[in-house]
Protein backbone atom coordinates (compact mmCIF):
# COMPACT_ATOMS: atom_id res chain seq x y z
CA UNK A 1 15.51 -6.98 43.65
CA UNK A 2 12.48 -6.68 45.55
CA UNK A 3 8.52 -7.37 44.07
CA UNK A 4 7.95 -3.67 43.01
CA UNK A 5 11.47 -3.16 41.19
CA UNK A 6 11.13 -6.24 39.46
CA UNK A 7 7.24 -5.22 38.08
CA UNK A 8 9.13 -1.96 37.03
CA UNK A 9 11.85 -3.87 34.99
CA UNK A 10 9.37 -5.61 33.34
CA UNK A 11 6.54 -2.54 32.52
CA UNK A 12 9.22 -0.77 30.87
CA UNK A 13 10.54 -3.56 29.03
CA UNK A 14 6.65 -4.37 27.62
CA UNK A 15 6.49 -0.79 26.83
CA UNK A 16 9.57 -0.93 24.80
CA UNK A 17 8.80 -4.08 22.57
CA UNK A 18 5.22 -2.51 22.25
CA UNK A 19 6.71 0.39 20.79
CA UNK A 20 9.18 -0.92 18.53
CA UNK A 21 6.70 -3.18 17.15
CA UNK A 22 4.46 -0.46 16.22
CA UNK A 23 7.04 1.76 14.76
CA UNK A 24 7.81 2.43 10.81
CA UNK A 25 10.25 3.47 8.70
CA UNK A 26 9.77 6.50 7.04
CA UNK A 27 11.07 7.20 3.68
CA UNK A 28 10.37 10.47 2.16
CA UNK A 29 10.03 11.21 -1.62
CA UNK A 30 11.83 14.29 -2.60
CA UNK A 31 13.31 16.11 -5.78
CA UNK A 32 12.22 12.69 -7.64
CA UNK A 33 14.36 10.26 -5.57
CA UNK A 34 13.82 8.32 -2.41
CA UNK A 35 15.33 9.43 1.10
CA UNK A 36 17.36 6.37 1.41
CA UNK A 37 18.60 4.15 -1.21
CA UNK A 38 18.12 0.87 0.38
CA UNK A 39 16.74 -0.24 3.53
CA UNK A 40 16.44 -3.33 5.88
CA UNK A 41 13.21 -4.23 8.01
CA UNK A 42 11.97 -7.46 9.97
CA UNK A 43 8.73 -9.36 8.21
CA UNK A 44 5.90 -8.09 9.53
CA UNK A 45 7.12 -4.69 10.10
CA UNK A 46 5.77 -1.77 7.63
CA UNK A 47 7.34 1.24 6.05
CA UNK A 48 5.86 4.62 5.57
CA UNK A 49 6.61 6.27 2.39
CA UNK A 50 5.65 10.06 2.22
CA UNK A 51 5.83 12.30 -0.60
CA UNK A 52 7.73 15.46 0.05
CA UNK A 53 7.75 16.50 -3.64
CA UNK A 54 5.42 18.55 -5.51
CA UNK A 55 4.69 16.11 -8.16
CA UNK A 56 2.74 12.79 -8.39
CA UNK A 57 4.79 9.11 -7.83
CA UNK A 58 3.75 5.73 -8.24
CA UNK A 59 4.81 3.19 -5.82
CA UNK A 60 5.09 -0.19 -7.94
CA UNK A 61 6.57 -3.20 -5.23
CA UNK A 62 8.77 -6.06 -6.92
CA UNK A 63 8.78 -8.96 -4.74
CA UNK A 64 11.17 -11.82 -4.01
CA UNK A 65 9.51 -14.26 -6.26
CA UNK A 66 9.72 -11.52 -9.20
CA UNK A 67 5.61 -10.32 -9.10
CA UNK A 68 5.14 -6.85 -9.40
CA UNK A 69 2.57 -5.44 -7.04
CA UNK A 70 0.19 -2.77 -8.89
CA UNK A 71 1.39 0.81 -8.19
CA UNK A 72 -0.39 3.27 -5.54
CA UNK A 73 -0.07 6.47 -7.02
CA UNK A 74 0.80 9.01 -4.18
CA UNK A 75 0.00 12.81 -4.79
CA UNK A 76 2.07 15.59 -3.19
CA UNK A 77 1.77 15.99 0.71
CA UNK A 78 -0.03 11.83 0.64
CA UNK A 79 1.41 9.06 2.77
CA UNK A 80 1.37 5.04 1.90
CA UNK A 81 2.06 2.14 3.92
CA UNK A 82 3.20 -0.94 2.59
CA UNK A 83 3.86 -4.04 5.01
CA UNK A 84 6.61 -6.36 4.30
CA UNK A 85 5.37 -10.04 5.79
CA UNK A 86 7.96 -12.14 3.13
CA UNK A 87 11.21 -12.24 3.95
CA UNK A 88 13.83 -11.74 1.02
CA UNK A 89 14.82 -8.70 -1.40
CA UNK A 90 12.31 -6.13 -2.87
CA UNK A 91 12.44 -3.36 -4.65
CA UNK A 92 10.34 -0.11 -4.80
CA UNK A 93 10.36 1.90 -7.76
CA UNK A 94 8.10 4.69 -9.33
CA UNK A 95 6.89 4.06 -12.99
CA UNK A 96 6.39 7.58 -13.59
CA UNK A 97 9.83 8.90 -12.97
CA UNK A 98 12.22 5.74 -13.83
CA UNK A 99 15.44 6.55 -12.35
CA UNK A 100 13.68 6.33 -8.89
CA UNK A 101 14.26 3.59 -7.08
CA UNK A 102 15.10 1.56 -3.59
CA UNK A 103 15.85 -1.19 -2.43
CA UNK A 104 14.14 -3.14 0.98
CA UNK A 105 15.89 -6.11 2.52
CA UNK A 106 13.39 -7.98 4.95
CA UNK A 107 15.05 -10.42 7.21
């Protein structure tokens, strides 16, 4: 492989690991329930959750240890971004409508 090919190889590769680092999940909120019922992420990496209904959630964040993280309340057509550093099992759940919730597995 000669000098130039090689540089190539290795631009596209850096763009690639730039990307992925930078990208989210997106969960959507919709008809009172969460897009996905349970999802796994690397620490450090964040999730974008995005309400797609027409009423007012709360995002409330159990984490591993058992702490409850105080709730972000997220009107219609709002986005929130929670980052996941810890690694072990969380759960997201909305205090206003109690049947709504997820699961997040960070590994």
């Amino acid at each position: 492989m000669d000098k130039i090919t090689l540089r190539a190889a290795f631009a596209g590769l850096a763009i690639g690991i730039s990307t992925a680092a930078i990208a989210a999940t997106t969960i959507s909120q919709k008809d009172k329930t969460f897009s996905q019922e349970s999802v796994s992420v690397r620490a450090g990496e964040t999730i974008k959750f995005v309400n797609d209904d027409n009423v007012t959630h709360d995002l409330t964040l159990k984490t591993p240890d058992g702490k409850m993280k105080p709730g972000v309340l997220e009107k219609p057509g709002e986005e929130t971004e929670f980052a996941f550093d810890e690694v072990g099992s969380y759960e997201v759940r909305c205090l206003i409508h109690p049947k709504m919730k997820m699961s997040v597995e960070v590994r």
